[in-house]
C-alpha atoms as a PDB file:
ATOM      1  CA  UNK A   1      -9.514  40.016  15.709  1.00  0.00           C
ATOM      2  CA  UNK A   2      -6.268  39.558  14.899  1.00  0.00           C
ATOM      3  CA  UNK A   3      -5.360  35.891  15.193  1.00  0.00           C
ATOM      4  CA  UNK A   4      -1.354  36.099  13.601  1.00  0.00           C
ATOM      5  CA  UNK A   5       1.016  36.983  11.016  1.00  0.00           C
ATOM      6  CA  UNK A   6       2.553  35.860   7.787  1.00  0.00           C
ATOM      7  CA  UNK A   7       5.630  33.807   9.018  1.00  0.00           C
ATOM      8  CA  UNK A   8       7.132  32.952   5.655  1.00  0.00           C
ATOM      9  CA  UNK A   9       5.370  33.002   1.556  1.00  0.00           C
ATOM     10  CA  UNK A  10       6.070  30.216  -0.334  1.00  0.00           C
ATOM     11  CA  UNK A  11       5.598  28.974  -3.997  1.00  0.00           C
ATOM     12  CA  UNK A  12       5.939  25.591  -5.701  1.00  0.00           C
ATOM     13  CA  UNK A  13       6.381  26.260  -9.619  1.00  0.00           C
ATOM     14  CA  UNK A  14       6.436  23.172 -10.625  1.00  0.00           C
ATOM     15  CA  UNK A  15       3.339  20.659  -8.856  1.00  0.00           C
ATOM     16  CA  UNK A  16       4.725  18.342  -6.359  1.00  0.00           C
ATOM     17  CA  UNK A  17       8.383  19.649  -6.636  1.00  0.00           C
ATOM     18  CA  UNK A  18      10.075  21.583  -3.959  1.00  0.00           C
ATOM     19  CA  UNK A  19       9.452  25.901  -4.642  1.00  0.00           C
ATOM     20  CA  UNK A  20      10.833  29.031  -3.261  1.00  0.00           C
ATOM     21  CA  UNK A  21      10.252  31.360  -0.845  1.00  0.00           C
ATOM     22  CA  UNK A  22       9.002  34.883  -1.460  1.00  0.00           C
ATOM     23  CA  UNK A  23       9.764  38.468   0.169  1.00  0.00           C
ATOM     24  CA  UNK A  24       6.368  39.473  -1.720  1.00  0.00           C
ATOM     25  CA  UNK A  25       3.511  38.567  -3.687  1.00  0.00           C
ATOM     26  CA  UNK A  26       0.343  40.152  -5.061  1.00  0.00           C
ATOM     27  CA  UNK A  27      -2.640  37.234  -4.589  1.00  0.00           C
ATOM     28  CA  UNK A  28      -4.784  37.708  -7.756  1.00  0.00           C
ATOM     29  CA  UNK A  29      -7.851  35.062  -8.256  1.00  0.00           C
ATOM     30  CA  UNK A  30      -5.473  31.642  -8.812  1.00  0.00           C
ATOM     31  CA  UNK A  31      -3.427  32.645  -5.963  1.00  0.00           C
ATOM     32  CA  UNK A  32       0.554  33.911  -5.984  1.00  0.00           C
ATOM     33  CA  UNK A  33       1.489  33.893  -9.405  1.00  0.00           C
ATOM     34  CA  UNK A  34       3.087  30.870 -10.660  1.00  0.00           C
ATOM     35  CA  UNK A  35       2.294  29.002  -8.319  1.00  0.00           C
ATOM     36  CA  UNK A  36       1.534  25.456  -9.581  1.00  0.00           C
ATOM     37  CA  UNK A  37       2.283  27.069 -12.780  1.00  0.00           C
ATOM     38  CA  UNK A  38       3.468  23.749 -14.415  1.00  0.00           C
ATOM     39  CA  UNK A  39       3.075  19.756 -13.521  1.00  0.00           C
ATOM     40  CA  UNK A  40       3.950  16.772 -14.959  1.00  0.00           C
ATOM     41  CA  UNK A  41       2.053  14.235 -17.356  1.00  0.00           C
ATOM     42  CA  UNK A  42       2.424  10.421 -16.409  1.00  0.00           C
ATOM     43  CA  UNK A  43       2.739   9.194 -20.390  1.00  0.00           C
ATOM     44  CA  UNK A  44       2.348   5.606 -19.228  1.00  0.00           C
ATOM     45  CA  UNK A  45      -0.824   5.949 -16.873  1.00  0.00           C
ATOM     46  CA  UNK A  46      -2.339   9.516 -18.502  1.00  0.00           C
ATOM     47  CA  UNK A  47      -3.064  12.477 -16.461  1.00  0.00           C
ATOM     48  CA  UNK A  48      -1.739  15.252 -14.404  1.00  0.00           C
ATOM     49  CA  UNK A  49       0.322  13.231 -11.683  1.00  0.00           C
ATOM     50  CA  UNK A  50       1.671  14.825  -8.825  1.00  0.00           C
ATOM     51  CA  UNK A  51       3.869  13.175  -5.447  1.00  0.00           C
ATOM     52  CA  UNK A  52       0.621  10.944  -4.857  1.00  0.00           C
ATOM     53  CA  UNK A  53       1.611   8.647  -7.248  1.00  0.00           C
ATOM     54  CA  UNK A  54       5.072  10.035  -8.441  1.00  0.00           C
ATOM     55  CA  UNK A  55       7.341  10.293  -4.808  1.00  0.00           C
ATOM     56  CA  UNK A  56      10.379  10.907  -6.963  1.00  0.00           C
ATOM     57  CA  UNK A  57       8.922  14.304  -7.554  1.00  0.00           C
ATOM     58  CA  UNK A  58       9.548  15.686  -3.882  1.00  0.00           C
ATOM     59  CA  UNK A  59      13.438  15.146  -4.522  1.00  0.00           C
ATOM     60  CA  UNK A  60      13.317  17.903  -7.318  1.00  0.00           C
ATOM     61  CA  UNK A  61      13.329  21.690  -7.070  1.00  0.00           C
ATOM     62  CA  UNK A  62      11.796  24.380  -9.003  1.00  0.00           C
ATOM     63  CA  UNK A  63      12.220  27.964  -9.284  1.00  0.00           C
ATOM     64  CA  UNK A  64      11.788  31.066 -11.739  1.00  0.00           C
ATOM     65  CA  UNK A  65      14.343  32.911 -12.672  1.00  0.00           C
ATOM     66  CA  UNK A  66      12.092  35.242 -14.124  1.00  0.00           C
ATOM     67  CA  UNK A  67       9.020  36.729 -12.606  1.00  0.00           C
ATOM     68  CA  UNK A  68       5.859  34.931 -14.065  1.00  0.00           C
ATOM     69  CA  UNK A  69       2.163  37.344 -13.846  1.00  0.00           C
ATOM     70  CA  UNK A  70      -0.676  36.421 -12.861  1.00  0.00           C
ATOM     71  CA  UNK A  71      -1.871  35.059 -16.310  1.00  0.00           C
ATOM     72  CA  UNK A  72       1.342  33.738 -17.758  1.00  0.00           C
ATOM     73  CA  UNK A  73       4.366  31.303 -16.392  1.00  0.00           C
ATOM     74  CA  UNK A  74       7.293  31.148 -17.814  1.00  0.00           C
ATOM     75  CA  UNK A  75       9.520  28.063 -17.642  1.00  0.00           C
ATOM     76  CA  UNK A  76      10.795  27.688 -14.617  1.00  0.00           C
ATOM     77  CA  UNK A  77      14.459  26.112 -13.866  1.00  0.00           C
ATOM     78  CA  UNK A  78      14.069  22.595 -12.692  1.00  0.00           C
ATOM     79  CA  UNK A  79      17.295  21.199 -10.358  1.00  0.00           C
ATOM     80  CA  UNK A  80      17.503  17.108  -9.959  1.00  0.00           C
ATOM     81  CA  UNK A  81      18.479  15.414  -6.616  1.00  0.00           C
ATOM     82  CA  UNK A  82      21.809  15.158  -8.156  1.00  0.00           C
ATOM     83  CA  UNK A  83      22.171  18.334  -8.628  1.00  0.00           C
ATOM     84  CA  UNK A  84      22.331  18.498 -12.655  1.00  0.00           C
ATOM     85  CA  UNK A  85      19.606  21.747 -13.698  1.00  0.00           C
ATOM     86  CA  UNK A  86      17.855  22.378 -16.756  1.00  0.00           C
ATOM     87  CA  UNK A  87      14.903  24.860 -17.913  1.00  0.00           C
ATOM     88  CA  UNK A  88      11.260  23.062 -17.815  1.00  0.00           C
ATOM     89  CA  UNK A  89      11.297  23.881 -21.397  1.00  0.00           C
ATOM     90  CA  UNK A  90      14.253  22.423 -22.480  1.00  0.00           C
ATOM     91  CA  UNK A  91      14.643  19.993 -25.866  1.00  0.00           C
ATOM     92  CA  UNK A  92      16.312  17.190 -23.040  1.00  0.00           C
ATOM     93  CA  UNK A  93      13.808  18.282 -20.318  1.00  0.00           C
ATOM     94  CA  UNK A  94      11.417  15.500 -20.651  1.00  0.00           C
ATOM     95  CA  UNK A  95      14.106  13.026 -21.323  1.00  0.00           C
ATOM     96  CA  UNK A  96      16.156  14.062 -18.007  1.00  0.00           C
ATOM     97  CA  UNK A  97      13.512  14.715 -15.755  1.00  0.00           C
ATOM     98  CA  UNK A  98      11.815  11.176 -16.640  1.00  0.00           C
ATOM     99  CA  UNK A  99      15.056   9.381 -16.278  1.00  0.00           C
ATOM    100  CA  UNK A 100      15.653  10.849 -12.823  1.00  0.00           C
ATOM    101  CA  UNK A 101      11.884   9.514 -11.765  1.00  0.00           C
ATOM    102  CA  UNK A 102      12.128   6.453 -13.301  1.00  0.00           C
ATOM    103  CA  UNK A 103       9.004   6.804 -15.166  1.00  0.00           C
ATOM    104  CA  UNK A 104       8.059   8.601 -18.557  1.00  0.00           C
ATOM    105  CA  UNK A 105       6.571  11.586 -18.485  1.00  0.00           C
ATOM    106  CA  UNK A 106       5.958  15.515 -20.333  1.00  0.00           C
ATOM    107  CA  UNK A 107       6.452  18.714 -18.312  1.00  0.00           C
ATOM    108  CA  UNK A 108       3.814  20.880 -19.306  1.00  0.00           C
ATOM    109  CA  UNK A 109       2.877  24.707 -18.510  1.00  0.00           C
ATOM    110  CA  UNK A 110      -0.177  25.419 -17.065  1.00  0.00           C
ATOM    111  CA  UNK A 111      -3.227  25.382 -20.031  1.00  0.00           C
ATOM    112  CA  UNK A 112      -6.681  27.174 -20.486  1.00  0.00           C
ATOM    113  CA  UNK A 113      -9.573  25.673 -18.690  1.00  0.00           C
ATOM    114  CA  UNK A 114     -11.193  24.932 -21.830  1.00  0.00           C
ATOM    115  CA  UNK A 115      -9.064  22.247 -22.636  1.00  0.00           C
ATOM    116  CA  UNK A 116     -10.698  19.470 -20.544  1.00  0.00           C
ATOM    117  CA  UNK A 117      -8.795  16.251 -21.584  1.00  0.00           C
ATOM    118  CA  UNK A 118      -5.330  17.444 -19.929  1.00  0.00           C
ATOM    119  CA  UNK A 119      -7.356  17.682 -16.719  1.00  0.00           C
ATOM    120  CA  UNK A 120      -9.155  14.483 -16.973  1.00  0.00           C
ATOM    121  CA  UNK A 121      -7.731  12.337 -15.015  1.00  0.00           C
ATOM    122  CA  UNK A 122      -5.470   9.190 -15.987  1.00  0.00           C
ATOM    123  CA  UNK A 123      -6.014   5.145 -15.150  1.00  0.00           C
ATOM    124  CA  UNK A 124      -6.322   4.641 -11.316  1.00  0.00           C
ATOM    125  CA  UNK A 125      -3.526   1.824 -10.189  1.00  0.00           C
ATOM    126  CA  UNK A 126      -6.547  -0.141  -8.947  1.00  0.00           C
ATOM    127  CA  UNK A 127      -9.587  -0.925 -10.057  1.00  0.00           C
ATOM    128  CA  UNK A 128     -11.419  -0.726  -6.812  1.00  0.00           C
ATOM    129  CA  UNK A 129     -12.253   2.543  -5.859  1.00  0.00           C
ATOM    130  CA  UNK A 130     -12.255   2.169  -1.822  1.00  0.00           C
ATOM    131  CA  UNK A 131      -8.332   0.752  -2.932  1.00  0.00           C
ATOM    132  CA  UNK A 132      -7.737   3.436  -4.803  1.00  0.00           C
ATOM    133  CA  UNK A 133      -8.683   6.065  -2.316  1.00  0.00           C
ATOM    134  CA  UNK A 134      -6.937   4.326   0.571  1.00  0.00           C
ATOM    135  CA  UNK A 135      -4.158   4.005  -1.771  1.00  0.00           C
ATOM    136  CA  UNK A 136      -3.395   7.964  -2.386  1.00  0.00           C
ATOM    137  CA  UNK A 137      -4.487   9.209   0.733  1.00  0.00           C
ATOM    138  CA  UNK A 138      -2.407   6.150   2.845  1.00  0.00           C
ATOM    139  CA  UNK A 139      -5.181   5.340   4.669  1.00  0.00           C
ATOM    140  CA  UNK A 140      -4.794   1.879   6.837  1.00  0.00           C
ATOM    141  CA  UNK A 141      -7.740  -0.810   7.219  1.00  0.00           C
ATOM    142  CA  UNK A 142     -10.074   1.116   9.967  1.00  0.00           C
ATOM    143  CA  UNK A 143      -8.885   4.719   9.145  1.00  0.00           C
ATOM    144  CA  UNK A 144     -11.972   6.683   7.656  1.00  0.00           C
ATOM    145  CA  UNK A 145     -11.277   8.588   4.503  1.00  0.00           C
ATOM    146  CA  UNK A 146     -11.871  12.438   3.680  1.00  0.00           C
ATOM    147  CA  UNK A 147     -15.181  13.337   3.106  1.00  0.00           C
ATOM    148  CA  UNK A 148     -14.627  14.476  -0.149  1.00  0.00           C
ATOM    149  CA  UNK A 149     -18.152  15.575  -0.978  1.00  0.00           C
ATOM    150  CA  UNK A 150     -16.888  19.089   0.737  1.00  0.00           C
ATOM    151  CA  UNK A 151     -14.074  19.620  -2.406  1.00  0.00           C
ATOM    152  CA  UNK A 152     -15.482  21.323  -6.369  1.00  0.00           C
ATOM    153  CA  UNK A 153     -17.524  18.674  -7.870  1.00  0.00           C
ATOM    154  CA  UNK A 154     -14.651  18.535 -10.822  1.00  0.00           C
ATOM    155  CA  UNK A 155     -11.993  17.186  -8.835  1.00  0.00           C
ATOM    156  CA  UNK A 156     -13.898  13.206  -9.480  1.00  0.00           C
ATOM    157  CA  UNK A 157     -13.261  13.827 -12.935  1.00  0.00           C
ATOM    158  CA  UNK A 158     -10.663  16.231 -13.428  1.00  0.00           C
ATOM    159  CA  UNK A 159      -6.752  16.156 -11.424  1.00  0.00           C
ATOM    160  CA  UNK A 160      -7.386  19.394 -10.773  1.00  0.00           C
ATOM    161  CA  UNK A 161      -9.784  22.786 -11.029  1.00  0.00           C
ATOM    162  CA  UNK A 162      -9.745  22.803 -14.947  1.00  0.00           C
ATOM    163  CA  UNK A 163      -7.168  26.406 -15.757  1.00  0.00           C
ATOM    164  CA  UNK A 164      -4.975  25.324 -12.738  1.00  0.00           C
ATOM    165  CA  UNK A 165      -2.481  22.350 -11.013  1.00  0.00           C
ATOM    166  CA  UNK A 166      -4.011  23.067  -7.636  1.00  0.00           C
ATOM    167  CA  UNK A 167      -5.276  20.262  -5.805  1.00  0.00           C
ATOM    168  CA  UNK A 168      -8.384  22.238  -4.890  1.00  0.00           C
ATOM    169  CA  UNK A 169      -8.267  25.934  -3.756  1.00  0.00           C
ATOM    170  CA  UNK A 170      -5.682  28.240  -4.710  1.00  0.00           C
ATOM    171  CA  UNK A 171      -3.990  29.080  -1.439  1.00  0.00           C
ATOM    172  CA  UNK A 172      -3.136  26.992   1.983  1.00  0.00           C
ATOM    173  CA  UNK A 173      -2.734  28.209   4.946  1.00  0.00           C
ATOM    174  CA  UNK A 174      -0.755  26.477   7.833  1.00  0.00           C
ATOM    175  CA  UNK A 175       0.489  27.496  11.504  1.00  0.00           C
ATOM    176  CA  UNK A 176       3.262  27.286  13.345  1.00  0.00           C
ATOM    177  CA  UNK A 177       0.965  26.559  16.366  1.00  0.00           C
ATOM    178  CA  UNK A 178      -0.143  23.136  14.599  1.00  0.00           C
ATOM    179  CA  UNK A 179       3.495  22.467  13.542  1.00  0.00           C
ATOM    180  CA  UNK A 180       4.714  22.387  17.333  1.00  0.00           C
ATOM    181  CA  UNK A 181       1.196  20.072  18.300  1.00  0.00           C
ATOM    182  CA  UNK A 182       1.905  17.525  15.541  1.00  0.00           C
ATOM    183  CA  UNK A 183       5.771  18.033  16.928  1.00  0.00           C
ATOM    184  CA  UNK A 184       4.689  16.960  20.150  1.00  0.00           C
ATOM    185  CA  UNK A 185       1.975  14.526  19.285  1.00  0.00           C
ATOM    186  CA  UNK A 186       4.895  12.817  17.365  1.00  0.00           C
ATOM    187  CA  UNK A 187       8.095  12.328  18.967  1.00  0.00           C
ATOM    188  CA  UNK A 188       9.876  10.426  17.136  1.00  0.00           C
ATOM    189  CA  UNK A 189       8.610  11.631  13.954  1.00  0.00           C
ATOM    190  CA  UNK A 190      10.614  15.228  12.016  1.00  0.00           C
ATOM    191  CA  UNK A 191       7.379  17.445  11.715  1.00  0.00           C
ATOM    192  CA  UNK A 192       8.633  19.935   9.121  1.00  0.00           C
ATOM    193  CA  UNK A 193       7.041  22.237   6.930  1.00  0.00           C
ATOM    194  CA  UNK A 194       8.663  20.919   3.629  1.00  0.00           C
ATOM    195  CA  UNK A 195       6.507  17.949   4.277  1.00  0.00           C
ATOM    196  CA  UNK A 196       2.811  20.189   4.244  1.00  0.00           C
ATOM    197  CA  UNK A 197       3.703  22.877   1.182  1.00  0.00           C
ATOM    198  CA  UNK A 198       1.546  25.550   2.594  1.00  0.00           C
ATOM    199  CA  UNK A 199       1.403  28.769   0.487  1.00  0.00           C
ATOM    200  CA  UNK A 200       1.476  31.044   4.194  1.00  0.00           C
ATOM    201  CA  UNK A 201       3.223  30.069   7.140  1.00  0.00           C
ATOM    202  CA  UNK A 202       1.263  32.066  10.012  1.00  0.00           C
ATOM    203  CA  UNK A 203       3.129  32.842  13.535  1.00  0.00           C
ATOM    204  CA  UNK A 204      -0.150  32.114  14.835  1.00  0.00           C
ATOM    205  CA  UNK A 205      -1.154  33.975  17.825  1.00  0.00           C
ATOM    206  CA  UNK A 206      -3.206  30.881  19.945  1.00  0.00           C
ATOM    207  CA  UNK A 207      -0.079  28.994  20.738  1.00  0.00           C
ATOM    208  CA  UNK A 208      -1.245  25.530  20.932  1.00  0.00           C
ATOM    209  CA  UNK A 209      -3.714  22.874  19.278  1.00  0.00           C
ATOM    210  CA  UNK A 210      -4.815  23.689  15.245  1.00  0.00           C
ATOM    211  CA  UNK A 211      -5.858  27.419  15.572  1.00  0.00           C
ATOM    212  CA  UNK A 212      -6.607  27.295  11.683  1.00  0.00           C
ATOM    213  CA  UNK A 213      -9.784  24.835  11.664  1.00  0.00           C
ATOM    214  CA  UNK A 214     -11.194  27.289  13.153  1.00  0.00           C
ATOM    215  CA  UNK A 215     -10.959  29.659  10.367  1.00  0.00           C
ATOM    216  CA  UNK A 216     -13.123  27.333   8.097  1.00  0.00           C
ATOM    217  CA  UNK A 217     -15.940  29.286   6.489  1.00  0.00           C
ATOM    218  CA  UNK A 218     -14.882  32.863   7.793  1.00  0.00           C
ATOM    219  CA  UNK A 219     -12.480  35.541   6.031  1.00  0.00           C
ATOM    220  CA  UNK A 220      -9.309  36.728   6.683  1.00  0.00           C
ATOM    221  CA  UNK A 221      -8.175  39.777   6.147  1.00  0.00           C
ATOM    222  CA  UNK A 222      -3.941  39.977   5.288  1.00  0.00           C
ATOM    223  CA  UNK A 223      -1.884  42.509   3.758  1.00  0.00           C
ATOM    224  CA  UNK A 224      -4.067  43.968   1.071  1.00  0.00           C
ATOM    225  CA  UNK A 225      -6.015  40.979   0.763  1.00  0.00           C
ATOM    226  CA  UNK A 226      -8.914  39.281   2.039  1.00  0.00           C
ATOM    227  CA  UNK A 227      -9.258  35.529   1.704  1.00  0.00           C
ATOM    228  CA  UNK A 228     -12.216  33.394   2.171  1.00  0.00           C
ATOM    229  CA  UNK A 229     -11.573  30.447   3.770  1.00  0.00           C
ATOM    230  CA  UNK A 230     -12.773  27.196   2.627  1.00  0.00           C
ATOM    231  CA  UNK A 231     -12.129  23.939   4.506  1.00  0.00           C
ATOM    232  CA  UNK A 232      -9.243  22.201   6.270  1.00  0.00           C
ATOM    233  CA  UNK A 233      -6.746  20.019   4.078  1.00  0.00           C
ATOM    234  CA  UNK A 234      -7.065  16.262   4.462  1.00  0.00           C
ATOM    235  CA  UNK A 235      -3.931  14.960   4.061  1.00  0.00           C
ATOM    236  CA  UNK A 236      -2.320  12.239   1.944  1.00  0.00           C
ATOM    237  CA  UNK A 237       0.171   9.582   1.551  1.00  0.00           C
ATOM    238  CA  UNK A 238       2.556  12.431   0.145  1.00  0.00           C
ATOM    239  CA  UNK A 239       3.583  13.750   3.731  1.00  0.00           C
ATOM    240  CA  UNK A 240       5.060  10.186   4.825  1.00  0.00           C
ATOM    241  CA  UNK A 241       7.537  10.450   1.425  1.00  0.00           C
ATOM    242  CA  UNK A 242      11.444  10.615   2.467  1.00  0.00           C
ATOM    243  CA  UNK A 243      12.984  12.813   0.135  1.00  0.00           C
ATOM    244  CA  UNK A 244      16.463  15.617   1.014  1.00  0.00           C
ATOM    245  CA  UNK A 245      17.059  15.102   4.562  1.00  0.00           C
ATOM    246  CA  UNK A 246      13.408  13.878   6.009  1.00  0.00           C
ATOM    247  CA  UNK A 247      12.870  10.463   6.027  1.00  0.00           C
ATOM    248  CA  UNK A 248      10.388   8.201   4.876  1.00  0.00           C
ATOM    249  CA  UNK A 249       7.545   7.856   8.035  1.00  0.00           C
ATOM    250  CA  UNK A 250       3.765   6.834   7.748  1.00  0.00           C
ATOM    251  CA  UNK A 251       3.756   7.327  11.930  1.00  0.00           C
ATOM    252  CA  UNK A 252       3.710  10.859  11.023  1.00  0.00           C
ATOM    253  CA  UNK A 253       0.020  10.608   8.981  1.00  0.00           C
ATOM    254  CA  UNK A 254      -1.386   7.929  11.345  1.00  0.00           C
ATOM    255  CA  UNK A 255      -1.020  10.652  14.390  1.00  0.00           C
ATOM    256  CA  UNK A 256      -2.953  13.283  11.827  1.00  0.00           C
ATOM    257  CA  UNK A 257      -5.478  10.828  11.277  1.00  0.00           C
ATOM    258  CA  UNK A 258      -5.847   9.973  14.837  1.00  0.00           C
ATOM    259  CA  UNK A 259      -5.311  13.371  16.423  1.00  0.00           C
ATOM    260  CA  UNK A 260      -5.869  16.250  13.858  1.00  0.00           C
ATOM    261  CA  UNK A 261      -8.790  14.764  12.235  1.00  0.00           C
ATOM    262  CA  UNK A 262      -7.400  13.773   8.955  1.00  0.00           C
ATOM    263  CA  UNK A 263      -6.244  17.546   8.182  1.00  0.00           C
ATOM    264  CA  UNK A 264      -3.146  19.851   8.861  1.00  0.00           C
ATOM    265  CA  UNK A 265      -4.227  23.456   7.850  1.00  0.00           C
ATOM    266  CA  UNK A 266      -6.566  24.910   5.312  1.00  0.00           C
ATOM    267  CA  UNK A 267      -7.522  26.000   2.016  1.00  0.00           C
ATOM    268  CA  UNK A 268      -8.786  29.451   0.643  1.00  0.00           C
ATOM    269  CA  UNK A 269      -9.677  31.607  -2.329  1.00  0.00           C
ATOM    270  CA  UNK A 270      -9.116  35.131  -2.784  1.00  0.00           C
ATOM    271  CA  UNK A 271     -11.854  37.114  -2.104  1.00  0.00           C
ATOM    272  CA  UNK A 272     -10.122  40.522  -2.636  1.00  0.00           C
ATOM    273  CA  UNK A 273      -6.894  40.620  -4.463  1.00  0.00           C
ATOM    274  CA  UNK A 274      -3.542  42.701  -2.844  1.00  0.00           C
ATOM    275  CA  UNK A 275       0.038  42.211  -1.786  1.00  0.00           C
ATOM    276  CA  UNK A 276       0.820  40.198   0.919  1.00  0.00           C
ATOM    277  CA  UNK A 277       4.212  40.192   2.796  1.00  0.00           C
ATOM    278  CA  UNK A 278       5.645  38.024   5.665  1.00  0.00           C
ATOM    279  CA  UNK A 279       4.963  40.437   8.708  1.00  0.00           C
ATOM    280  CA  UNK A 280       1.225  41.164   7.593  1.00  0.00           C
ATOM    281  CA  UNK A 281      -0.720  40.342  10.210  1.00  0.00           C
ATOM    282  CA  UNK A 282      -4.125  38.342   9.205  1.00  0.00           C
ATOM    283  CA  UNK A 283      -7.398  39.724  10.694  1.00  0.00           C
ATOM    284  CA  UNK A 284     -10.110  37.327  11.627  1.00  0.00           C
ATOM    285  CA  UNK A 285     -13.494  39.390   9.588  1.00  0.00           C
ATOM    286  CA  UNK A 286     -16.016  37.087   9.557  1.00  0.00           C
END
């Protein structure tokens, strides 16, 4: 069953930052290539930070100006809301890019999975882990939290999946169908996709409600590809950041919370690797 088409590819090269689009890519086992490829390193706190705890990030863009592969990334440029740009692996990179975030940290390229304290992650801002929680995921008193039990067992210790930057899964799938329901759900909030980062935008072929949930647990079929589909993306404090023209707005998570069930599209793995290309259409297998 054919259930839509790839709208638009995206890829964020640096974690958090704002990426690229893509006329192409071939999905190998960590997804499009680069993707994620490099994050930052709070120096004060310790660990992998992304826009959770660093907002600042979402001003800045990222992009390669050479291809990376599927096992290596090279440094990608990195432009500042003011416009100054500089390669990720720059002498001054560090320097700049902690200046324009008002907080120290180390860009750093993506490393083997073997080496487990880069992953580990750094000092919560609260010792109370309920706080915590509610903290990063900008949940209000009464709001339930993610069941997180359904995420790799790693991600309590780790930032990430050890070998990658990804919050969970490699890939995350969104549709325009949700984008118009949250639109509508939300009036007065600017429901754009800058504020989700999916990986595929799907033309979706139901036209209304959150067509994706239901592709929890099943595979997809898409260009060359087939995905398996994990579970639907609980969503954060990160989508209520202002940052270029969208402005700041925690409305927009409480109507997710109350309305989409905590979640706004979903993640997947690559079951079967190929090249994928906006106009593929994605078949429903399984």
């Amino acid at each position: 069953m054919i259930v839509g088409r790839i709208q638009q590819l995206f890829r964020y090269p640096v974690k958090s930052m704002a990426g690229e689009t893509l006329a192409r890519a071939t999905l190998a086992a960590r997804g499009i290539p680069g993707d994620r490829g490099w994050a930052v390193r709070d120096e004060t706190r310790g660990g992998i930070r992304g826009a959770k705890k660093i907002p600042a990030l979402m001003g800045c863009r990222a992009r390669y100006t050479s291809e990376p592969s599927a096992e290596e990334e090279p440094a990608p440029e990195i432009t500042l809301p003011d416009g100054a740009a500089f390669f990720a692996d720059a002498a001054d990179a560090n320097v700049r890019l902690s200046e324009a975030l008002g907080t120290k940290v180390t860009l750093w390229p993506r490393l083997p999975a073997s080496e487990l304290a880069h992953y580990r992650r750094g000092a919560p801002d609260h010792a109370d882990v309920a706080t915590e929680l509610r903290a990063i995921f900008g949940r209000e008193e009464g709001e339930p939290l993610p069941d997180l039990s359904v995420f790799p067992p790693d991600l309590f210790q780790y930032e990430s999946p050890p070998g990658t930057y990804f919050d969970a899964f490699p890939l995350l799938l969104l549709s325009d169908a949700t984008l118009r329901r949250l639109q509508a759900l939300a009036p007065a909030s600017r429901v754009d996709v800058r504020r989700f980062r999916p990986n595929l935008l799907i033309e979706a072929v139901e036209g209304d409600g959150f067509p994706e949930v239901a592709w929890a647990g099943r595979r997809l079929r898409v260009g060359g590809a087939v995905l398996a589909v994990t579970v639907p993306c609980p969503r954060c404090v990160m989508i209520t950041h202002g940052f270029d023209d969208l402005p700041r707005d925690t409305d927009l998570l409480r109507t997710v919370v109350r309305e989409a069930g905590q979640s706004v599209g979903v993640y997947a793995r690559i079951e079967r690797p190929g090249e994928v290309a906006p106009g593929d259409e994605l078949e429903l297998l399984s």
